[in-house]
Every structure is written in C-alpha cells, then in structure tokens.
N, C-alpha and C. Protein backbone atom coordinates (compact mmCIF):
# COMPACT_ATOMS: atom_id res chain seq x y z
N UNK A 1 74.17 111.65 117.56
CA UNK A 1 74.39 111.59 116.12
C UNK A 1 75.83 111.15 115.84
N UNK A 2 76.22 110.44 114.64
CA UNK A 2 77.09 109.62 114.84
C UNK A 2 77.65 110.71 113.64
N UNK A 3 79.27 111.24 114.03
CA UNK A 3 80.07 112.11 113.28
C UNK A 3 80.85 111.69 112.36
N UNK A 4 80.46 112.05 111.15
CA UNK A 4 81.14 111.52 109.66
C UNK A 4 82.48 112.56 109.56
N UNK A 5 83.58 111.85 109.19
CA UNK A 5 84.26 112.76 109.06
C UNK A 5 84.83 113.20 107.77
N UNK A 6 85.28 114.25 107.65
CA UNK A 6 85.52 114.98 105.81
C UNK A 6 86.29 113.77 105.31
N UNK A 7 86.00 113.87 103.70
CA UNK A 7 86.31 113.14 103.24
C UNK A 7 88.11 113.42 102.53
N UNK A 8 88.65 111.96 102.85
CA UNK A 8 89.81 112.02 102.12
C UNK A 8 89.92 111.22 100.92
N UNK A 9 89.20 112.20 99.75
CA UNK A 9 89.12 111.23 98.38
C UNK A 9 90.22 111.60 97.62
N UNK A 10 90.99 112.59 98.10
CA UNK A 10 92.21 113.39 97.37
C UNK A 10 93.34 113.08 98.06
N UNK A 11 93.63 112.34 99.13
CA UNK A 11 94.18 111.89 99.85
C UNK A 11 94.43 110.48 100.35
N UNK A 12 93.34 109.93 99.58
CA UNK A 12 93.82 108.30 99.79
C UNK A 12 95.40 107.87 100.40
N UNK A 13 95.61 106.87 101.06
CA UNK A 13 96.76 106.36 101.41
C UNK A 13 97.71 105.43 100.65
N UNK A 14 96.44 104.77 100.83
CA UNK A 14 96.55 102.95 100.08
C UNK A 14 96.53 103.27 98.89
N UNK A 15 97.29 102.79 98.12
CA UNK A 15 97.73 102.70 96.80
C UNK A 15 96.60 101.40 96.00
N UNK A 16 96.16 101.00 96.82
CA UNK A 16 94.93 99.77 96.23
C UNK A 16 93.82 100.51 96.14
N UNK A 17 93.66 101.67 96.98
CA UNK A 17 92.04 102.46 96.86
C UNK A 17 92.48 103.49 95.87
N UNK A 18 93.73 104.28 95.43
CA UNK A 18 93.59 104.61 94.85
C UNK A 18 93.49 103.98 93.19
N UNK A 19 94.04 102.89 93.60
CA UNK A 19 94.21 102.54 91.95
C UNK A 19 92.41 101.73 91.60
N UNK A 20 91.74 101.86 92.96
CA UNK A 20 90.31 101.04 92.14
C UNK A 20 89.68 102.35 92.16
N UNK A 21 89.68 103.66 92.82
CA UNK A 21 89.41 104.80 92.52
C UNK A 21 89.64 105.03 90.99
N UNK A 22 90.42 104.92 90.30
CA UNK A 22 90.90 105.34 89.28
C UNK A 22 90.11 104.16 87.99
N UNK A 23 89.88 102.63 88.89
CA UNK A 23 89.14 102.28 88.00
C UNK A 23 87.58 102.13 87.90
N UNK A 24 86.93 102.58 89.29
CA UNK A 24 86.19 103.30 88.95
C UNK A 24 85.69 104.90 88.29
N UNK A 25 86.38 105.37 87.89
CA UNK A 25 86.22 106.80 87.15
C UNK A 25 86.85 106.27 85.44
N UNK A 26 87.70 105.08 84.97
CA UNK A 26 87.66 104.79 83.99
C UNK A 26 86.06 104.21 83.44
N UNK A 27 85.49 103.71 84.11
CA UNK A 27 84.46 102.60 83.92
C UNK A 27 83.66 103.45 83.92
N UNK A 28 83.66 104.94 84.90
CA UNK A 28 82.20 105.46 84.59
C UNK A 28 82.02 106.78 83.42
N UNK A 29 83.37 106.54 82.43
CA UNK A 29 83.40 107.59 81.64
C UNK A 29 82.82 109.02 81.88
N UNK A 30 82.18 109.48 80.64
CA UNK A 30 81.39 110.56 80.75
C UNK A 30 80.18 111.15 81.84
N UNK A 31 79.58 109.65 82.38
CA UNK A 31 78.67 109.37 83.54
C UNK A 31 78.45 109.79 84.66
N UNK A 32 77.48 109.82 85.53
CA UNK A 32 78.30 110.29 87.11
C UNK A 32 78.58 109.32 87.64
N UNK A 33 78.52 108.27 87.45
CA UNK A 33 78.81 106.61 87.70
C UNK A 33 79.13 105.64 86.97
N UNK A 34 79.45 104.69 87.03
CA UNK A 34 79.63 103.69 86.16
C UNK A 34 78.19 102.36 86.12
N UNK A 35 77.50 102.01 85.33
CA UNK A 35 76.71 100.62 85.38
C UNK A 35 77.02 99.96 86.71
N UNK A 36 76.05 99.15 87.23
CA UNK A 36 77.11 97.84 87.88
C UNK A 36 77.58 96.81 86.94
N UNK A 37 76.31 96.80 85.99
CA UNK A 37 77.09 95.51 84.45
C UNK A 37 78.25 96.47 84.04
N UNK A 38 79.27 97.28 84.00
CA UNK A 38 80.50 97.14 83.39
C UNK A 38 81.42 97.08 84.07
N UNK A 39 80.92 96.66 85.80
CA UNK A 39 82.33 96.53 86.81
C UNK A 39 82.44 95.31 86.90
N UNK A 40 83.73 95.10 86.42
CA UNK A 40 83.88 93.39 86.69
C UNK A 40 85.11 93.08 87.95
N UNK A 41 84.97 92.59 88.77
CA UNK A 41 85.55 92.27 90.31
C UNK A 41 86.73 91.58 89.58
N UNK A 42 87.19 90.50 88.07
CA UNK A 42 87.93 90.26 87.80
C UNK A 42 88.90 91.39 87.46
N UNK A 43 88.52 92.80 87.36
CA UNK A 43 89.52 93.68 86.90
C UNK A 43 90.08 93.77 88.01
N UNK A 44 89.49 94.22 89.49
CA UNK A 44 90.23 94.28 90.54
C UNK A 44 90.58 93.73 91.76
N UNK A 45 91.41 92.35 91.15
CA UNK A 45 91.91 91.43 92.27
C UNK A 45 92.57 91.69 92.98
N UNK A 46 94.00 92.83 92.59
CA UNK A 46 94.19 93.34 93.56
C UNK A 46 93.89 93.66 95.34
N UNK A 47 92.75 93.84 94.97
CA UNK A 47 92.35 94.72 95.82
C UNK A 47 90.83 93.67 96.33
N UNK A 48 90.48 92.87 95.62
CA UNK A 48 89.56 91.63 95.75
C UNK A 48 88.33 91.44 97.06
N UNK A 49 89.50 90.67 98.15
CA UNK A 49 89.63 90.39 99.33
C UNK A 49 89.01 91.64 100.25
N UNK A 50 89.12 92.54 100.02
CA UNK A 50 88.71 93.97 100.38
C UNK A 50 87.50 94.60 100.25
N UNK A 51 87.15 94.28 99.24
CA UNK A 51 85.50 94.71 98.68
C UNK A 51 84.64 94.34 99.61
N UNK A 52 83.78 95.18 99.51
CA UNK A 52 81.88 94.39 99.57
C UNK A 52 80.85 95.31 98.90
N UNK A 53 80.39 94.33 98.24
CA UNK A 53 79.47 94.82 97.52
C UNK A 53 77.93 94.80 98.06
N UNK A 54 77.39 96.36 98.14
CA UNK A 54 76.22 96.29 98.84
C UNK A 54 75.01 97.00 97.87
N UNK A 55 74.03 96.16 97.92
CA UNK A 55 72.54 96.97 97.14
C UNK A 55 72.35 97.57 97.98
N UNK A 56 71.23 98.98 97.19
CA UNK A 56 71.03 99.58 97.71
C UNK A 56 69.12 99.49 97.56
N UNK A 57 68.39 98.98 98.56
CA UNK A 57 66.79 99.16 97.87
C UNK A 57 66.31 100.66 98.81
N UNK A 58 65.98 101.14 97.99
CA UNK A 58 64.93 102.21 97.63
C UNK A 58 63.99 102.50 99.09
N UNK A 59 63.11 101.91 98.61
CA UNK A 59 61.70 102.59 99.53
C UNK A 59 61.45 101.13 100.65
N UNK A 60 61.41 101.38 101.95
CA UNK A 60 62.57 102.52 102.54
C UNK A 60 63.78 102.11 102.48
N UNK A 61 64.52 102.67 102.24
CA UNK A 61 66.20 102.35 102.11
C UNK A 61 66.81 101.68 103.17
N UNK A 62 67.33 100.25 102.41
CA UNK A 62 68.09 99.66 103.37
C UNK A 62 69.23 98.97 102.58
N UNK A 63 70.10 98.60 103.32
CA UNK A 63 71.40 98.13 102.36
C UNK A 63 71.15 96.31 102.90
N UNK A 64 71.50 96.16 101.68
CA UNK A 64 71.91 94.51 101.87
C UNK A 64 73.01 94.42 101.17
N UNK A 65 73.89 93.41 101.74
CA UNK A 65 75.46 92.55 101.57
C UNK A 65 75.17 91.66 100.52
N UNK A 66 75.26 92.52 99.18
CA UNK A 66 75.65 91.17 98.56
C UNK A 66 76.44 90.32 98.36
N UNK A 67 77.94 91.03 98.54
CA UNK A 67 78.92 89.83 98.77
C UNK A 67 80.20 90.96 99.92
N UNK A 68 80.59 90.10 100.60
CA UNK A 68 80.87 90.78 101.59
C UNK A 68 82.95 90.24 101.43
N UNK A 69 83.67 90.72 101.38
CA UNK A 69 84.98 90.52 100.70
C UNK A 69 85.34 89.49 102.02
N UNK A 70 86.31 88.46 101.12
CA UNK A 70 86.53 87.50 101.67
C UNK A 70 88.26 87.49 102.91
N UNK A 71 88.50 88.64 102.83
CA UNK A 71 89.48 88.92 104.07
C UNK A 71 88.66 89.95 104.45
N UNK A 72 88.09 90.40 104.72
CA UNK A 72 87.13 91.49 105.41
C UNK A 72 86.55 90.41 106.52
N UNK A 73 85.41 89.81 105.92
CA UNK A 73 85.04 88.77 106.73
C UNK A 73 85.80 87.51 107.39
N UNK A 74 87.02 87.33 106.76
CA UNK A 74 87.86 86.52 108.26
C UNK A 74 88.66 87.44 109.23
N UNK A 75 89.00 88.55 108.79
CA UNK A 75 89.24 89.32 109.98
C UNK A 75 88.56 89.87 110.60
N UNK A 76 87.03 90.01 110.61
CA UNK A 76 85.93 90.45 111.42
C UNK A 76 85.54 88.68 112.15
N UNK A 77 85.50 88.02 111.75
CA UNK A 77 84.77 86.94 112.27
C UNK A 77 83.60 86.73 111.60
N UNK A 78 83.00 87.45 110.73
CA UNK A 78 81.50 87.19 110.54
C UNK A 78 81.39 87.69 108.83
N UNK A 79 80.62 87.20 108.32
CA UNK A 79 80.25 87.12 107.18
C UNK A 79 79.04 87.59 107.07
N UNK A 80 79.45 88.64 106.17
CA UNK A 80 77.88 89.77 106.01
C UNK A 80 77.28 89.76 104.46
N UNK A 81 77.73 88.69 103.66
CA UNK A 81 77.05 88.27 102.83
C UNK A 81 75.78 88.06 102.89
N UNK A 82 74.57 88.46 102.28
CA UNK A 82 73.20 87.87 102.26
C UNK A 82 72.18 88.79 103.40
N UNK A 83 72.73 89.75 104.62
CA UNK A 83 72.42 90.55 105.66
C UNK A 83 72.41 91.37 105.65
N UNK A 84 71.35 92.30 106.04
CA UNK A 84 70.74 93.84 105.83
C UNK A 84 72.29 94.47 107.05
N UNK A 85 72.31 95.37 106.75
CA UNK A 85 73.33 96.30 107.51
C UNK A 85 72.27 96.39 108.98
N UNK A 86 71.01 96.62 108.52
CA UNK A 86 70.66 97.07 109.84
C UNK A 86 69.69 96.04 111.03
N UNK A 87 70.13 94.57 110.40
CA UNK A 87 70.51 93.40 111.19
C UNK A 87 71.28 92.79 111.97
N UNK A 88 72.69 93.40 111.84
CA UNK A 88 73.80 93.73 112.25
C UNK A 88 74.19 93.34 113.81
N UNK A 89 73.03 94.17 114.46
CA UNK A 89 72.99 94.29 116.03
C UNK A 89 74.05 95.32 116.37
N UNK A 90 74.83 95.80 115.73
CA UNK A 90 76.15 97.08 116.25
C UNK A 90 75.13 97.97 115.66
N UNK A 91 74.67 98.18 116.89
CA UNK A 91 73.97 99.93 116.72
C UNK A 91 74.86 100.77 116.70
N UNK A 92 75.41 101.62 116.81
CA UNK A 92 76.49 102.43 117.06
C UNK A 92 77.76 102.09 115.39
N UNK A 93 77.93 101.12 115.41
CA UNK A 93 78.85 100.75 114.20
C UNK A 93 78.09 101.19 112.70
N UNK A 94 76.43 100.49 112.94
CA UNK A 94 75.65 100.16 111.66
C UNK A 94 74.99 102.02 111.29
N UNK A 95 74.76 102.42 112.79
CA UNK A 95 74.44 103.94 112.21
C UNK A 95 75.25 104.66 111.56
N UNK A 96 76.61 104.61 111.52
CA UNK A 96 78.13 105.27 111.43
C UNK A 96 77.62 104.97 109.74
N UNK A 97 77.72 103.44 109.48
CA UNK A 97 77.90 103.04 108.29
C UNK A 97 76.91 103.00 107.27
N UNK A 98 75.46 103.19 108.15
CA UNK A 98 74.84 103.58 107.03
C UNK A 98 74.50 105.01 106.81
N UNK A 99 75.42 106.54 107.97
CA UNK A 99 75.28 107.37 107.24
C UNK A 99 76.45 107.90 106.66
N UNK A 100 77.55 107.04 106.27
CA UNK A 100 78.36 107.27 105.34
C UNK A 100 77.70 106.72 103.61
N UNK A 101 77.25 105.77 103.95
CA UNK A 101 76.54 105.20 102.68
C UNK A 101 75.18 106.17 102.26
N UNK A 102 74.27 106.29 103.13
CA UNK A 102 73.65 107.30 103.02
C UNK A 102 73.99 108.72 101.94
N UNK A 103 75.69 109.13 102.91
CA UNK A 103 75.73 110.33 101.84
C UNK A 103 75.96 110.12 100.40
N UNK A 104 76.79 108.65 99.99
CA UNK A 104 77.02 108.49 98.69
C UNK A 104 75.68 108.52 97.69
N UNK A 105 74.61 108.07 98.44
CA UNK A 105 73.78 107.55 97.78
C UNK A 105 72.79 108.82 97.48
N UNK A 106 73.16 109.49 98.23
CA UNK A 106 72.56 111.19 98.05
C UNK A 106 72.77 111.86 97.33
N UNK A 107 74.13 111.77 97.39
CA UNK A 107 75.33 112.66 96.80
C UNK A 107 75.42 112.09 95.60
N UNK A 108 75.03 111.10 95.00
CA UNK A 108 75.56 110.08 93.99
C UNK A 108 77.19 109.99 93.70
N UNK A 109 78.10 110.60 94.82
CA UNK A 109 79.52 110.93 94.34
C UNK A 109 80.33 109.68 95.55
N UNK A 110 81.27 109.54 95.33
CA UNK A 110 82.47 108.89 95.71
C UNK A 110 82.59 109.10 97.14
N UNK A 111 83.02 108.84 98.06
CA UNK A 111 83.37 109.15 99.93
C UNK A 111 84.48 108.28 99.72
N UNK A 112 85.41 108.92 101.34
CA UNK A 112 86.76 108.26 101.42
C UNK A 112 86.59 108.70 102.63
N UNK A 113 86.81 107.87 103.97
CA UNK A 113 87.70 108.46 105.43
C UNK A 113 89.01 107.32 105.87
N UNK A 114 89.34 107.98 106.57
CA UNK A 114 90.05 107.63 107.23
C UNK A 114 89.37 107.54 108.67
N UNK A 115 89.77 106.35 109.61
CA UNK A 115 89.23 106.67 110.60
C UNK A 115 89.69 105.90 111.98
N UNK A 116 89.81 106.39 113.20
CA UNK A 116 90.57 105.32 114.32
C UNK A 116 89.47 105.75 115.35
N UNK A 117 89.10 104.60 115.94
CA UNK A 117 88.25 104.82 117.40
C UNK A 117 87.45 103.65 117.71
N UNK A 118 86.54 103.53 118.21
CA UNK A 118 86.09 102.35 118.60
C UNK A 118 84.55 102.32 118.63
N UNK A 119 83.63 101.37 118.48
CA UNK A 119 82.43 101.17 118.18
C UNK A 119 81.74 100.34 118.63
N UNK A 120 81.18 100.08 119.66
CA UNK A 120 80.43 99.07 120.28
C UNK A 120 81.57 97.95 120.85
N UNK A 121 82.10 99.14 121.44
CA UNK A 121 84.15 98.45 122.57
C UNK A 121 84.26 97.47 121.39
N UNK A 122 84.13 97.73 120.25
CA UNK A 122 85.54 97.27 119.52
C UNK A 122 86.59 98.06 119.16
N UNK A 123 87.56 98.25 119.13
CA UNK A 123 88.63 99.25 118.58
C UNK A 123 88.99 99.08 116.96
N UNK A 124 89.23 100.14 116.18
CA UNK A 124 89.42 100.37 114.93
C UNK A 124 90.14 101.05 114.20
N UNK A 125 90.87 100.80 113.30
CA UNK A 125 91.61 101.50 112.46
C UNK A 125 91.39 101.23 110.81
N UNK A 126 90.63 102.67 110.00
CA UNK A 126 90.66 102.12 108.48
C UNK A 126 90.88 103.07 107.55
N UNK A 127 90.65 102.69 106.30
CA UNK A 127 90.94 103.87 105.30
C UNK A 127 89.92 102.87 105.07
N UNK A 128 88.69 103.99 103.79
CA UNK A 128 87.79 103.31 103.33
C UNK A 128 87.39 104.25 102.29
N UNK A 129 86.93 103.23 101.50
CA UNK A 129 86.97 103.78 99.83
C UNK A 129 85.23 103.73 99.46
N UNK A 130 84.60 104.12 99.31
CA UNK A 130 82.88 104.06 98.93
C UNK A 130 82.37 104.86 97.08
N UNK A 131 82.01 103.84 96.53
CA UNK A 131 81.63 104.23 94.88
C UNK A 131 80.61 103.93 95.10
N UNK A 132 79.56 104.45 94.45
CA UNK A 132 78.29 104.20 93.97
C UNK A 132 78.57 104.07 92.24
N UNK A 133 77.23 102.78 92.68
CA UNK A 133 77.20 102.37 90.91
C UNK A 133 75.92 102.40 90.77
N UNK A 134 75.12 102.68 89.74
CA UNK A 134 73.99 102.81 89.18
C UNK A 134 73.92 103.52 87.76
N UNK A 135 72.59 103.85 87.49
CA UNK A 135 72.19 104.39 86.41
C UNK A 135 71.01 106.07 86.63
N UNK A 136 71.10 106.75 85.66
CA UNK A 136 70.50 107.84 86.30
C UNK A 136 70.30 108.54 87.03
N UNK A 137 71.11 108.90 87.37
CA UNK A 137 71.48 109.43 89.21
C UNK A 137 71.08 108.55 89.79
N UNK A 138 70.29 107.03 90.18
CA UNK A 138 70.26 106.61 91.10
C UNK A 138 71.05 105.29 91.53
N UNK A 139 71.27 105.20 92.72
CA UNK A 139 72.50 104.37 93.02
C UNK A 139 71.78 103.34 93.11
N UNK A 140 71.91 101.76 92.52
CA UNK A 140 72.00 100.82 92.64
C UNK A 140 72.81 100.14 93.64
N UNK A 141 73.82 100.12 93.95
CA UNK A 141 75.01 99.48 94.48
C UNK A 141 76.06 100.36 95.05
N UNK A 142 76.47 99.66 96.16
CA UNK A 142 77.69 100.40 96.61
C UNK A 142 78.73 99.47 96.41
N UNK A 143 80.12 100.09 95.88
CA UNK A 143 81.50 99.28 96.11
C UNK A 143 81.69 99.38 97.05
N UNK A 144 82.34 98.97 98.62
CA UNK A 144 82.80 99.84 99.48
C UNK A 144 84.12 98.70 99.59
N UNK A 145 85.37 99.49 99.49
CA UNK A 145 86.67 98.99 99.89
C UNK A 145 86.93 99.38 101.27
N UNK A 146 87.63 98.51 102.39
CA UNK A 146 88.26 99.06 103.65
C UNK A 146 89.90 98.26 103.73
N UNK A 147 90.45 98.86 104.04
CA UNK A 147 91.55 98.57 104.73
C UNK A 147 91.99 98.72 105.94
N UNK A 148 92.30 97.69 106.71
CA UNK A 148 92.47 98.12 107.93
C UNK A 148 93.51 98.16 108.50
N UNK A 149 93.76 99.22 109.39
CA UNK A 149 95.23 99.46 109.79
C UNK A 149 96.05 98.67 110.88
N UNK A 150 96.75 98.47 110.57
CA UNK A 150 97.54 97.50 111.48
C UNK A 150 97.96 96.08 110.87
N UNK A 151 97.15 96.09 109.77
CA UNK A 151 97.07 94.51 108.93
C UNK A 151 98.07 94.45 107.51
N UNK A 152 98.63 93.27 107.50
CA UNK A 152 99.25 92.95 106.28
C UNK A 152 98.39 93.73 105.13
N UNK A 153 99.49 94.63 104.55
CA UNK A 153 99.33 95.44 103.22
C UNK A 153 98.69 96.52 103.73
N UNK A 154 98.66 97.22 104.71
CA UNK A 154 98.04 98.14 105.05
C UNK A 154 98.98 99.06 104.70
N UNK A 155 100.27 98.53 104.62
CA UNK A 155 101.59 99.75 104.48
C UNK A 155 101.68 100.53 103.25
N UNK A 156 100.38 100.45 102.66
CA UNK A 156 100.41 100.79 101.12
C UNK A 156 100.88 100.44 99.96
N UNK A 157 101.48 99.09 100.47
CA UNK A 157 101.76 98.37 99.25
C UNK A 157 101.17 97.39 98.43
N UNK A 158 101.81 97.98 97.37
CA UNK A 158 100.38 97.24 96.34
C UNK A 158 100.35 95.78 96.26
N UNK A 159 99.52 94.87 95.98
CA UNK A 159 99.05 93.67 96.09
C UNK A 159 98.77 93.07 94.46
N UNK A 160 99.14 92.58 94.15
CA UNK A 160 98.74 92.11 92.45
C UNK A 160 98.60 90.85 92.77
C-alpha cells in the first residue's frame, strides 16, 4: 500500500501554492468548492506552468489529464494531456497519485504534501497543492499544482 503522507495545507512553502490556495477559497465563497466555470487559469499565471487540470469520471473512477501544465510536462519529458492517470505505466507513481486524488475527491476538501523519495527509480522532490472543483459535494475536477524541488522558483519566490 502506497503511504500518503499528512497533509501540509497549513504549511505550504511556496508562496505560489499558497497564493492559488487563497484563490481558490476566494472563488469558492460560501461553498465547499468553487464551480470549475468560475476558475479562470487567466487569474493564475503566476503559477500557470505548474497546473494540471484533471477530470474526475465517476463510475468507475478514473482521472483523465485535461491539460497537463506546460513546465510540468517539459521537465518530466512527457505530456499527460488527453491520458487516463492509470495509462501511465508507473505503477507505483500512478497508485501514490491516484490515492492522493482519491482522498480529495472523498473528502471533497483541499490536500497538500510535501514529499522526497523515489518511484519507479525515479528520484523526487515536491510540494504539491490538490483543490477539488465541482458542484454539490461532487468533485468534477481536480486543480493539482506541483513544484519541484531543486528547480528554478522552487526557492519560494514568487513568479508574476
């Protein structure tokens, strides 16, 4: 079983997860979420490059990449736009990640880790930011922000 670790949503590092933290909880007002029609990716360029935006379908639950952030995918090599998570082929990586997504989508609430180790002998370092967006308690969409450590702007400085 692949070990999730507590969440650091009160603890963020990055000054980019916290500030799209903050604009996700503007956007979802009174709500336990925000729409996905009132998040607009033009509010947070900042932080842009970082995103991926993933559906979430239902019965049986699987995530697909709808757009997969465009420095995410040149520093991975691969572009996960348009691809189920659990197409992937990183068994070990894709279980990790879909039971972090999993809990958001349970939980209908926010996740944050931090995390260093390695996954199918790749080695890793991230802070990672996870919103659910939907309607009615149920999650439509995941935001998920990562940053990875070791990389330009990882030092917590902000990016405009």
């Amino acid at each position: 079983m692949t070990e999730i670790p507590t969440t650091c949503l009160d603890t963020l590092q990055d000054q980019r997860l916290v500030r799209l933290l903050t604009y996700w909880q503007e956007r979802r007002g009174q709500a336990v979420m925000p729409q996905p029609s009132v998040v607009d990716p033009g509010d947070f360029k900042f932080i842009l490059g970082y995103v991926t935006l993933v559906d979430v379908e239902p019965k049986p639950r699987r995530y697909l990449f709808r757009l997969d952030g465009s420095i995410l995918a040149s520093l991975s090599g691969m572009d996960y736009t348009g691809k189920y998570l659990d197409q992937l082929g990183m068994q070990e990586y894709c279980d990790f990640v879909a039971a972090t997504y999993d809990m958001v989508v349970d939980g209908v609430a926010p996740y944050a880790y931090r995390k260093r180790g390695a996954f199918d002998k790749q080695s890793f370092s991230e802070e990672t930011l996870i919103l659910p967006l939907g309607t009615d308690r149920i999650v439509q969409r995941l935001m998920v922000a990562v940053i990875p450590g070791g990389r330009p702007g990882a030092d917590n400085k902000m990016l405009i």
